[in-house]
C-alpha atoms as a PDB file:
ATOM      1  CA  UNK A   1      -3.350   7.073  -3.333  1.00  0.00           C
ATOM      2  CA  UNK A   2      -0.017   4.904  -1.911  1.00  0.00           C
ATOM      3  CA  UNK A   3       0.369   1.397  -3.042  1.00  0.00           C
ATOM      4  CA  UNK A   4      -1.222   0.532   0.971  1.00  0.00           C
ATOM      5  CA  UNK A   5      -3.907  -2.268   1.010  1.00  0.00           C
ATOM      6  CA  UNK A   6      -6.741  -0.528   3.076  1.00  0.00           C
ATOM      7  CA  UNK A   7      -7.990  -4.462   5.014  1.00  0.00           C
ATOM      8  CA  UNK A   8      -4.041  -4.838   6.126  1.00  0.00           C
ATOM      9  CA  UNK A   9      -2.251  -2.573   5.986  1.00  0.00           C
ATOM     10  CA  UNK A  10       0.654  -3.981   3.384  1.00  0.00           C
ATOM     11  CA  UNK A  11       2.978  -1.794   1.649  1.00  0.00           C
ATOM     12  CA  UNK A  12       6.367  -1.611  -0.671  1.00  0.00           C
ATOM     13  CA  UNK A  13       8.823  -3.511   0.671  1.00  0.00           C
ATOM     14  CA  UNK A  14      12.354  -3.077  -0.414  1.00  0.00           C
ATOM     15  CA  UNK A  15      15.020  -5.655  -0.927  1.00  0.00           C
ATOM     16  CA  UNK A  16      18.151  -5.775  -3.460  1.00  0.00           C
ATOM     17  CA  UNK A  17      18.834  -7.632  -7.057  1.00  0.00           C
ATOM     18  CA  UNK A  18      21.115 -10.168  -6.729  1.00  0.00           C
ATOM     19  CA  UNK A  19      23.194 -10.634  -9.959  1.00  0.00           C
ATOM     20  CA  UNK A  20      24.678 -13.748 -11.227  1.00  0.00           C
ATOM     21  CA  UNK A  21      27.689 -11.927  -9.984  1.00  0.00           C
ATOM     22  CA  UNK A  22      26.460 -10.970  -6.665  1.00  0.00           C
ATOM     23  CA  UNK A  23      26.259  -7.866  -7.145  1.00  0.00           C
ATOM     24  CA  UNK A  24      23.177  -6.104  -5.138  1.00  0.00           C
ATOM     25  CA  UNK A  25      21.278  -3.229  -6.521  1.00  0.00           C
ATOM     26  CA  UNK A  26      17.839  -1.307  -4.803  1.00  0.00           C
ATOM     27  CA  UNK A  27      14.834  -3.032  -5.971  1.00  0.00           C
ATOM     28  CA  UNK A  28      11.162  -2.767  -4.771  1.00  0.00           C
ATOM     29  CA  UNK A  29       8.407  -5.709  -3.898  1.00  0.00           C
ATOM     30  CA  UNK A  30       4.949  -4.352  -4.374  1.00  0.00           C
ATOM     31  CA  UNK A  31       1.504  -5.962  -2.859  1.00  0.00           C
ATOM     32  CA  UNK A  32      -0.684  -7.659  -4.929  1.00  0.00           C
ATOM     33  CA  UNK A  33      -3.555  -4.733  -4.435  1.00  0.00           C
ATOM     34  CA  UNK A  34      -6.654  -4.777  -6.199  1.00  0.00           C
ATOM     35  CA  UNK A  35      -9.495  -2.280  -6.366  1.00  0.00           C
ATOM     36  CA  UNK A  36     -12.635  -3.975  -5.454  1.00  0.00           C
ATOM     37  CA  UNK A  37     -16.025  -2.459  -4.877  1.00  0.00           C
ATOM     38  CA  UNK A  38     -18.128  -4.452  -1.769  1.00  0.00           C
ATOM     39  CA  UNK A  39     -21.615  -4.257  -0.573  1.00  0.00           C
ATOM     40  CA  UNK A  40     -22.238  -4.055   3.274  1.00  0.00           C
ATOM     41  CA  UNK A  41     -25.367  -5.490   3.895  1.00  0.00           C
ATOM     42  CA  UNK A  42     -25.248  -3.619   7.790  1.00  0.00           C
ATOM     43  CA  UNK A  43     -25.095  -0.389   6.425  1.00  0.00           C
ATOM     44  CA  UNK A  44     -27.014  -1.158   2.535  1.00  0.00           C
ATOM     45  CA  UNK A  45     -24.052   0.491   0.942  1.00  0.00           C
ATOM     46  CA  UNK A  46     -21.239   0.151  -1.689  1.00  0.00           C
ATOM     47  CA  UNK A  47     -17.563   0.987  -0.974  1.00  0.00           C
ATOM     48  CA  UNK A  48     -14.920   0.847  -2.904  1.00  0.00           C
ATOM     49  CA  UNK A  49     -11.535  -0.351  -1.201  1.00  0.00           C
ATOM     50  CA  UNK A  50      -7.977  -1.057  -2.233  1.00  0.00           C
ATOM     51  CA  UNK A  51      -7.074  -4.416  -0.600  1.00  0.00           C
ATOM     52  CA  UNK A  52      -4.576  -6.872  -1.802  1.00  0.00           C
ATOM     53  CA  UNK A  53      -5.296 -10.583  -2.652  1.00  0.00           C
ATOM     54  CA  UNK A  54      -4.760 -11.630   0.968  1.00  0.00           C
ATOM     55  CA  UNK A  55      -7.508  -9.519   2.456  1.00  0.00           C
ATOM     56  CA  UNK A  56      -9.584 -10.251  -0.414  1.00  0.00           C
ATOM     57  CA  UNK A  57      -9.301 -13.895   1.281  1.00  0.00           C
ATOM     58  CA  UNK A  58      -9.742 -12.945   4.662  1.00  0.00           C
ATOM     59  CA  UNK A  59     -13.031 -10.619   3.663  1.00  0.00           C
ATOM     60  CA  UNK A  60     -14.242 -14.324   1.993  1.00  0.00           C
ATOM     61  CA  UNK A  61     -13.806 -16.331   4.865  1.00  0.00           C
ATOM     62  CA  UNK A  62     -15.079 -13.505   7.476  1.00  0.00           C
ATOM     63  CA  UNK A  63     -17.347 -11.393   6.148  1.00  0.00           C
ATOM     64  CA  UNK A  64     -16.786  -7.483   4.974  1.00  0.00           C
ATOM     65  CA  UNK A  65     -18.421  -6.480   8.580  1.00  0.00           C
ATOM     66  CA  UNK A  66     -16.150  -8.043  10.796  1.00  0.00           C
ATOM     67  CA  UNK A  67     -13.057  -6.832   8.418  1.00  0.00           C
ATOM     68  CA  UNK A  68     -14.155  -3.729   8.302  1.00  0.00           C
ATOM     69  CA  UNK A  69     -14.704  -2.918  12.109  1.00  0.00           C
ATOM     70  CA  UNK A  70     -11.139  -4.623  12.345  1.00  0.00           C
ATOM     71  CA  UNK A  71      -9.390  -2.627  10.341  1.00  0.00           C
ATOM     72  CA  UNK A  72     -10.897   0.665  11.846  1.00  0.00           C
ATOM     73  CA  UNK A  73      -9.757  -0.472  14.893  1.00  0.00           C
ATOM     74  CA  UNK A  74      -6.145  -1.180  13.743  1.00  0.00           C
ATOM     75  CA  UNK A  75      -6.581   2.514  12.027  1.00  0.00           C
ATOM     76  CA  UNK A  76      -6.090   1.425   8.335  1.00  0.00           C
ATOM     77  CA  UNK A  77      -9.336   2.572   7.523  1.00  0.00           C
ATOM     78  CA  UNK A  78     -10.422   6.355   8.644  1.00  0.00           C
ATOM     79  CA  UNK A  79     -14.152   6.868  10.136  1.00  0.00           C
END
């Protein structure tokens, strides 16, 4: 599986070393993702997602059923 959190959608960014010298070389900035198992009460079963820490705020402060039906409608999680 890609390095994609499955709530937001956040993937590698890329961006360049900067030296002392200033010279720039290729680097890559990877999410903070997580694999997390979660309970949905709705439904009275587990899934296991990979989110990063920022959705893993957002499902805290919204509830896994509103994230969920959220990100199915943004298409980062397939039916």
């Amino acid at each position: 599986m890609s390095r994609v959190c499955q709530i937001t959608g956040k993937k590698v960014m890329v961006g360049n070393n900067v030296s002392h010298s200033n010279r720039k070389t290729k680097r890559k900035f990877y999410p903070n993702l997580q694999t997390k198992k979660f309970f949905v009460p709705e439904t009275g079963e587990w899934i296991i997602l990979k989110v990063s820490v920022n959705a893993l705020r957002t499902i805290n402060k919204n509830g896994i059923a509103s994230v969920l039906s959220k990100a199915i409608e943004n298409g980062n999680i397939l039916v």
